[in-house]
C-alpha atoms as a PDB file:
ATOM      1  CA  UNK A   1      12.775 -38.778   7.048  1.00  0.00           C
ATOM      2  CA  UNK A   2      11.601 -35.179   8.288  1.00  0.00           C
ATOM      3  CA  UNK A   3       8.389 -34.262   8.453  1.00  0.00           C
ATOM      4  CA  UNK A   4       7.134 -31.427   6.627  1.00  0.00           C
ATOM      5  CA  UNK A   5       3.898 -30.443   7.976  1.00  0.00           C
ATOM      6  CA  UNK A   6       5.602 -30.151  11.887  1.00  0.00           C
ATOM      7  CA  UNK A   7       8.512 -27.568   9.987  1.00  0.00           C
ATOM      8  CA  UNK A   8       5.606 -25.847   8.530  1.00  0.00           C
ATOM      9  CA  UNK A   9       3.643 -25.022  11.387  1.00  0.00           C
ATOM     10  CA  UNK A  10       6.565 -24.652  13.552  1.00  0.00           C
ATOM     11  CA  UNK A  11       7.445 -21.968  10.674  1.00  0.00           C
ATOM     12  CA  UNK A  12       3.941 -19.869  10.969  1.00  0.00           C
ATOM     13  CA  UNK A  13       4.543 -20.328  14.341  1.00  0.00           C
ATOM     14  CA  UNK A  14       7.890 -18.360  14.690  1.00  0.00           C
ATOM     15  CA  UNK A  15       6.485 -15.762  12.210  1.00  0.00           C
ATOM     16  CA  UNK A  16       3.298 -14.856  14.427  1.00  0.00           C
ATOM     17  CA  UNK A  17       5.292 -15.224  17.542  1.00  0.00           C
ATOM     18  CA  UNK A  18       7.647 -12.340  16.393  1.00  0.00           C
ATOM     19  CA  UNK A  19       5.204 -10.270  15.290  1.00  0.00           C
ATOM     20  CA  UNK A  20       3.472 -10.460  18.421  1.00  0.00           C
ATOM     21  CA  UNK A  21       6.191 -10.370  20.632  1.00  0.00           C
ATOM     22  CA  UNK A  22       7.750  -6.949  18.948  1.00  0.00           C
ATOM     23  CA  UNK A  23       4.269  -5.681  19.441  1.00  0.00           C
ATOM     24  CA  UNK A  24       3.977  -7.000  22.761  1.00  0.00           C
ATOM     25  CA  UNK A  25       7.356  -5.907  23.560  1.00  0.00           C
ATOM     26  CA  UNK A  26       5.872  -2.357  22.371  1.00  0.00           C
ATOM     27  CA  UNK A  27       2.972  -2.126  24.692  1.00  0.00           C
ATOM     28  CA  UNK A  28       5.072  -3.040  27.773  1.00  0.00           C
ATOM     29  CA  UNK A  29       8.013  -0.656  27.039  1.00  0.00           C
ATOM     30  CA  UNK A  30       5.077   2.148  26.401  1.00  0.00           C
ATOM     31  CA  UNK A  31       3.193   1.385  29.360  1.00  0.00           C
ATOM     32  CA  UNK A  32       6.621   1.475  31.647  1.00  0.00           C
ATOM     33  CA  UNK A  33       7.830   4.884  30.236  1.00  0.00           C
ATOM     34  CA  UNK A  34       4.882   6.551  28.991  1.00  0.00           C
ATOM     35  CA  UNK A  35       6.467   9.133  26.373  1.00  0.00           C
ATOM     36  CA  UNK A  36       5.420  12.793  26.542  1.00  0.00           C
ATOM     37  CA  UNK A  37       8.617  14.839  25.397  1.00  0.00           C
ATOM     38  CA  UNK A  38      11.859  14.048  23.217  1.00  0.00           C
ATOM     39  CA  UNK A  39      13.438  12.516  25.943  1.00  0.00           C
ATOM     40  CA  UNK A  40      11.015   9.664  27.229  1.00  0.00           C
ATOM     41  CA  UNK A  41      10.308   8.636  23.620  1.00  0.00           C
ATOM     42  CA  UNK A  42      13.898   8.034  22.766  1.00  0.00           C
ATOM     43  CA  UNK A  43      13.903   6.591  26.375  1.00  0.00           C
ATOM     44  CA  UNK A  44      10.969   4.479  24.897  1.00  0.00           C
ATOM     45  CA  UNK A  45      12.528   3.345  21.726  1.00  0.00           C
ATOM     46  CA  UNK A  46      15.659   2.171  23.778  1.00  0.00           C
ATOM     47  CA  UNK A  47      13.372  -0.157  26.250  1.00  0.00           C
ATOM     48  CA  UNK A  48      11.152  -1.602  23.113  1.00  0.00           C
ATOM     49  CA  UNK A  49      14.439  -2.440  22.008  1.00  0.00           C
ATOM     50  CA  UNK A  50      15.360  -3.984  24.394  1.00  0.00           C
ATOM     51  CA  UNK A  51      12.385  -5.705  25.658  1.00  0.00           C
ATOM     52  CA  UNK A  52      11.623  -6.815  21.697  1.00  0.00           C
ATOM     53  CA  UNK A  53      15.475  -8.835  21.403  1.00  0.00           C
ATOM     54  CA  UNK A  54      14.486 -10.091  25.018  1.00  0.00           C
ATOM     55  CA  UNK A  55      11.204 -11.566  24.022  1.00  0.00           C
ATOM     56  CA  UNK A  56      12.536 -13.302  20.701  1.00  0.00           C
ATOM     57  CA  UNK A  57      15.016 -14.642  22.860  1.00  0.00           C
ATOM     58  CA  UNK A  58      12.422 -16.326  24.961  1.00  0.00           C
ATOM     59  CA  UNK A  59      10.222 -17.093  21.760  1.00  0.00           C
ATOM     60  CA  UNK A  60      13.621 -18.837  20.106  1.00  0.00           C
ATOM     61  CA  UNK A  61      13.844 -20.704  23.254  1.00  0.00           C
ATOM     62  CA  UNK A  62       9.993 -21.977  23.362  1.00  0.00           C
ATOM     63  CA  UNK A  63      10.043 -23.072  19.539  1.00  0.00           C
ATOM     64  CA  UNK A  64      13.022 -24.985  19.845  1.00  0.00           C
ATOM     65  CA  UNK A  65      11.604 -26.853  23.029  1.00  0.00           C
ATOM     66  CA  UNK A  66       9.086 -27.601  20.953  1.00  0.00           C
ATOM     67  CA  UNK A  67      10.988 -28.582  18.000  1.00  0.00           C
ATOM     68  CA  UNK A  68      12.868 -30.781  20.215  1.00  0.00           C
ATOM     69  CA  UNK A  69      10.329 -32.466  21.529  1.00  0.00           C
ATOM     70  CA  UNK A  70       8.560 -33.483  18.262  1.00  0.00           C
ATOM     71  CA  UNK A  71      11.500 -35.250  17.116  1.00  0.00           C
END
């Protein structure tokens, strides 16, 4: 038998973690290239990119440590 109410949290979990990692992610990339012309924000868009798939990588990593660890 599974339990339902560790899936559930382990759900709203993931969903808050990605939000917070893109946005994270966001104020990292902006704070390393600080856009002001064309160039440095498509500069910027290519390192929050970046950074963001980086971070849910991590994230993925943390929740199924955890996941693995309740069972």
């Amino acid at each position: 038998m599974s339990n339902s109410n560790a899936s559930g949290c382990l759900s709203a979990l993931m969903i808050i973690g990605k939000v917070a990692s893109w946005l994270g992610s966001g104020v990292l990339a902006w704070d390393w290239v600080e856009p002001d012309s064309f160039g440095t924000a498509i500069l910027f868009l290519i390192a929050w990119g970046i950074l963001g798939k980086v971070f849910d990588f991590a994230l993925g990593l943390i929740i199924i440590g955890i996941a693995s660890m309740l069972e």
